[in-house]
C-alpha atoms as a PDB file:
ATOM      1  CA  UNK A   1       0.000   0.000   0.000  1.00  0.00           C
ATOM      2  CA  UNK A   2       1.014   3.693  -0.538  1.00  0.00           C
ATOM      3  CA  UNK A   3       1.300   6.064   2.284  1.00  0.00           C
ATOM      4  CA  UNK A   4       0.610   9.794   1.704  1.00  0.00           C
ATOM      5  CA  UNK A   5       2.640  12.250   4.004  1.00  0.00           C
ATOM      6  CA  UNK A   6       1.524  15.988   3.081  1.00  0.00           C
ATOM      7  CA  UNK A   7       3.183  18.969   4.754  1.00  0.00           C
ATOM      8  CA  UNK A   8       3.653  23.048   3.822  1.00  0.00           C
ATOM      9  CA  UNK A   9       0.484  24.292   5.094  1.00  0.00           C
ATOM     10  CA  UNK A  10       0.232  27.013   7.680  1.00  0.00           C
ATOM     11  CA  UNK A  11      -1.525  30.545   8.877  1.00  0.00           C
ATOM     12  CA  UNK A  12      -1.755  32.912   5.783  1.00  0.00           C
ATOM     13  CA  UNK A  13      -3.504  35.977   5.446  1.00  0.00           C
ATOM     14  CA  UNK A  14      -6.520  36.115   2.922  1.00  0.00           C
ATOM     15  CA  UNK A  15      -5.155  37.154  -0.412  1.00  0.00           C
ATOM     16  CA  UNK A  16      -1.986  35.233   0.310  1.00  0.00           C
ATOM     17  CA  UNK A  17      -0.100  32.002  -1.071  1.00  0.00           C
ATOM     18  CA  UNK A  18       1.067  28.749   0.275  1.00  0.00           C
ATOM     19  CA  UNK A  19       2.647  25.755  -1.663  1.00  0.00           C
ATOM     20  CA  UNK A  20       1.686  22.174  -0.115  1.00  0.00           C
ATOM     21  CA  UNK A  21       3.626  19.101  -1.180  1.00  0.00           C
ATOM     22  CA  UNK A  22       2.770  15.357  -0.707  1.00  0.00           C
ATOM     23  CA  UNK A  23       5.379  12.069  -0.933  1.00  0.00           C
ATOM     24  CA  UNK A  24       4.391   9.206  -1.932  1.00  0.00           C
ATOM     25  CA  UNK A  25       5.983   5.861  -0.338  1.00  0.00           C
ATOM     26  CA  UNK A  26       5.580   2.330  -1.056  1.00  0.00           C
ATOM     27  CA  UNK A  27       6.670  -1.159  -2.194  1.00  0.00           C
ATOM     28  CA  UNK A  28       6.832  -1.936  -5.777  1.00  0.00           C
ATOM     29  CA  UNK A  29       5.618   1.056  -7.307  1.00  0.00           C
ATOM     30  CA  UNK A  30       5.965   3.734  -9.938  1.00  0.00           C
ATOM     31  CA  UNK A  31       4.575   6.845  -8.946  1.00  0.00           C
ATOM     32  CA  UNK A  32       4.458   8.280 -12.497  1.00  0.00           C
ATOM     33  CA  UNK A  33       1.861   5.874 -13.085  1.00  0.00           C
ATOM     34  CA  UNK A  34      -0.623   6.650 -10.649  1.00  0.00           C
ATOM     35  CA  UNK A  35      -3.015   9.680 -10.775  1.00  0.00           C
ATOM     36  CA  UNK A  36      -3.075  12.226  -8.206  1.00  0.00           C
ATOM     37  CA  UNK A  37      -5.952  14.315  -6.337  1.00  0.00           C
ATOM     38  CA  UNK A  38      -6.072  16.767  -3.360  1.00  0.00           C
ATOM     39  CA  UNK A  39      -8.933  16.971  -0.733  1.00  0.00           C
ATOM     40  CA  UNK A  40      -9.207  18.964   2.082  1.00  0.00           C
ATOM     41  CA  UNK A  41     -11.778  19.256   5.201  1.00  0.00           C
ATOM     42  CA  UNK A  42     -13.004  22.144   6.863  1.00  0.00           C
ATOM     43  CA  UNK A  43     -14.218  21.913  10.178  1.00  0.00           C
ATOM     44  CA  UNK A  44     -18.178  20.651  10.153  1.00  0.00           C
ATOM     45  CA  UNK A  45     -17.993  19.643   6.176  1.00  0.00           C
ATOM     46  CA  UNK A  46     -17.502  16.557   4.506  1.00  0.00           C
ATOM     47  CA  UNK A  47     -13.754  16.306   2.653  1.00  0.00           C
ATOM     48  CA  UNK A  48     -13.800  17.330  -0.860  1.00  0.00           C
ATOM     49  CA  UNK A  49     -11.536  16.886  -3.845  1.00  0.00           C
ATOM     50  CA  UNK A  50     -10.416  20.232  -4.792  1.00  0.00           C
ATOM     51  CA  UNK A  51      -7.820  18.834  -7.629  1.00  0.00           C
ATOM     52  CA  UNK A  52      -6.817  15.481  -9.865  1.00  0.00           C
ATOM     53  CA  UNK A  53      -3.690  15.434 -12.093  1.00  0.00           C
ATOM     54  CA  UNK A  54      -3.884  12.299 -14.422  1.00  0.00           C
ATOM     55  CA  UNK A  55      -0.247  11.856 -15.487  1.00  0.00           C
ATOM     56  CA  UNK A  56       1.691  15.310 -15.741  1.00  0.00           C
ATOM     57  CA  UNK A  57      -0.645  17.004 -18.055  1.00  0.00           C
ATOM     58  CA  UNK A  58      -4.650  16.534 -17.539  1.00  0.00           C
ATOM     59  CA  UNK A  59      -5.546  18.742 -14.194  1.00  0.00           C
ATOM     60  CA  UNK A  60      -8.633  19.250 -13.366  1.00  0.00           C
ATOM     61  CA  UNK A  61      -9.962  21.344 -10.288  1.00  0.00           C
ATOM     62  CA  UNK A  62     -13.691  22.198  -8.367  1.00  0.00           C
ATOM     63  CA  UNK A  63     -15.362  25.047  -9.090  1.00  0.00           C
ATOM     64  CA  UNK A  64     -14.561  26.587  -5.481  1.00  0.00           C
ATOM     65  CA  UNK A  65     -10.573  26.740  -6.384  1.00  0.00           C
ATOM     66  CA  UNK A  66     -10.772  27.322 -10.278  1.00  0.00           C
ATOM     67  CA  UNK A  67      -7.906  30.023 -11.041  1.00  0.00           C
ATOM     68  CA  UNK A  68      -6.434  30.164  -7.690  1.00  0.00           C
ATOM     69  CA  UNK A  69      -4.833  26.176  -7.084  1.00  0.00           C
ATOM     70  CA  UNK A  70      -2.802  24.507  -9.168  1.00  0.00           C
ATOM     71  CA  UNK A  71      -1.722  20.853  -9.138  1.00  0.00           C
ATOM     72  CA  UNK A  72       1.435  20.048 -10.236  1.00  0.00           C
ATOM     73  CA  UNK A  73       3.958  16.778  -9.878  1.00  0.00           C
ATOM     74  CA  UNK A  74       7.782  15.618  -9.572  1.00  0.00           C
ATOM     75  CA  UNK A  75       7.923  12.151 -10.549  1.00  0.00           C
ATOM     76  CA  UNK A  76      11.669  11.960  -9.223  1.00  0.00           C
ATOM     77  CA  UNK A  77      10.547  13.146  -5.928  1.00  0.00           C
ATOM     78  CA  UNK A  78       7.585  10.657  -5.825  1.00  0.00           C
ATOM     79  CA  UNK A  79       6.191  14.087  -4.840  1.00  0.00           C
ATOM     80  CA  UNK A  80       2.802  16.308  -5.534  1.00  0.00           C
ATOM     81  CA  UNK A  81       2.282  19.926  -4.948  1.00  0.00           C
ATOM     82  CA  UNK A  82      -0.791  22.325  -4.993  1.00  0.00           C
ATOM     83  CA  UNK A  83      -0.011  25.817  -4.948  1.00  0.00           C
ATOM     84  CA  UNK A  84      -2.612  27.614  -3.474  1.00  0.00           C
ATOM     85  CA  UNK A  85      -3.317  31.486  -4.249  1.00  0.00           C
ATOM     86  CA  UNK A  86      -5.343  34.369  -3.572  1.00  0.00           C
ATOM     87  CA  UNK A  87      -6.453  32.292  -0.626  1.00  0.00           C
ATOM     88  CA  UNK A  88      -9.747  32.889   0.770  1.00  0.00           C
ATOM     89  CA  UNK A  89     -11.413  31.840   4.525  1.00  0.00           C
ATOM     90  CA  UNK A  90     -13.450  29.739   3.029  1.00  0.00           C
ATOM     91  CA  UNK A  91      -9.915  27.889   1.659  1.00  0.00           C
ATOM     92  CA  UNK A  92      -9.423  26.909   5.572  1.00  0.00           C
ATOM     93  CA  UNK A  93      -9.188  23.180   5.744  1.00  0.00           C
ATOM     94  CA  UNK A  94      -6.909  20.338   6.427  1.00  0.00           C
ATOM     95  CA  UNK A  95      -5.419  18.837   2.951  1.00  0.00           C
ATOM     96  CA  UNK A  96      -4.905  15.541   2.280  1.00  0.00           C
ATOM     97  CA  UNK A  97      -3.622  14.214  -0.809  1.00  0.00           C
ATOM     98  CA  UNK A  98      -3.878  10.286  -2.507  1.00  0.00           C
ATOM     99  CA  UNK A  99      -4.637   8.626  -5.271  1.00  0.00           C
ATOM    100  CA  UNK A 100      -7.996   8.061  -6.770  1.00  0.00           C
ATOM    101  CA  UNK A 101      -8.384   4.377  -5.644  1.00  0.00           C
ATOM    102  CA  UNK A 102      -6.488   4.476  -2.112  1.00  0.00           C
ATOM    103  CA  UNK A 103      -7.707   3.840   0.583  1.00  0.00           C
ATOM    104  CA  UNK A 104      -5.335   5.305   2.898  1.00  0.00           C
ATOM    105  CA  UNK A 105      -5.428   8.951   3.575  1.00  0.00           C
ATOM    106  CA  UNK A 106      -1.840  10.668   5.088  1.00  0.00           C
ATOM    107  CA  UNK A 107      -2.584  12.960   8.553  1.00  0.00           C
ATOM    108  CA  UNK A 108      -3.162  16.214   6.310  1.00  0.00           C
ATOM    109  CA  UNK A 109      -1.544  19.803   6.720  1.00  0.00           C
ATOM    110  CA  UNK A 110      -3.858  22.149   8.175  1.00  0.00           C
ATOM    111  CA  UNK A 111      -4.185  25.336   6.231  1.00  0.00           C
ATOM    112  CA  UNK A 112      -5.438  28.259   8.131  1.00  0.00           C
ATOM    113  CA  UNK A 113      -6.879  31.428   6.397  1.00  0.00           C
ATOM    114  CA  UNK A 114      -7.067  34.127   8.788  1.00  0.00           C
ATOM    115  CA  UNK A 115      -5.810  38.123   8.915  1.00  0.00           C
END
């Protein structure tokens, strides 16, 4: 099984940046192969995917981060990023990052939008 270990998030004032990367781990695998998505959870709401990359090319994001995230990937770093801009409040959440058919999830990185 993969294990997902995110980290970068933070406090950031609204209108601010923050870039969050995820490693991938595991036996036996190639991570340039696998598709990658982001999530995150705000407190009292259900987790939602907020961006998929399917190989290094096809990204697609939810309507709530259109134009401000973007999803990128370093297959020699078994490593996936989402830059995150122009944050808003609503943009606090903890992030979690796997693949589409996982069914681990890492412990997350708690972004915090706040002035």
């Amino acid at each position: 099984q993969m294990q997902f270990v995110e980290s970068g998030g933070g406090l950031v004032q609204p209108g601010g940046s923050l870039r969050l990367s995820c490693t991938v781990s595991g036996n036996s695998f190639s991570f340039s192969m696998y598709d990658m998505t982001w999530y995150r959870q705000a407190p009292g709401k259900q987790r939602e995917l907020v961006a998929s990359l399917r190989h290094e090319t096809s990204a697609t994001y939810s309507d709530s981060v259109k134009g401000r995230f973007g999803i990128s990937r370093d297959n020699a770093k078994n490593t996936v990023y989402l830059q995150l801009n122009n944050l808003k409040a609503e943009d606090t959440a903890v992030y979690y990052c796997k693949t589409p058919t996982s069914d681990n999830w890492g412990p997350g990185t708690q972004v915090t939008v706040s002035s």
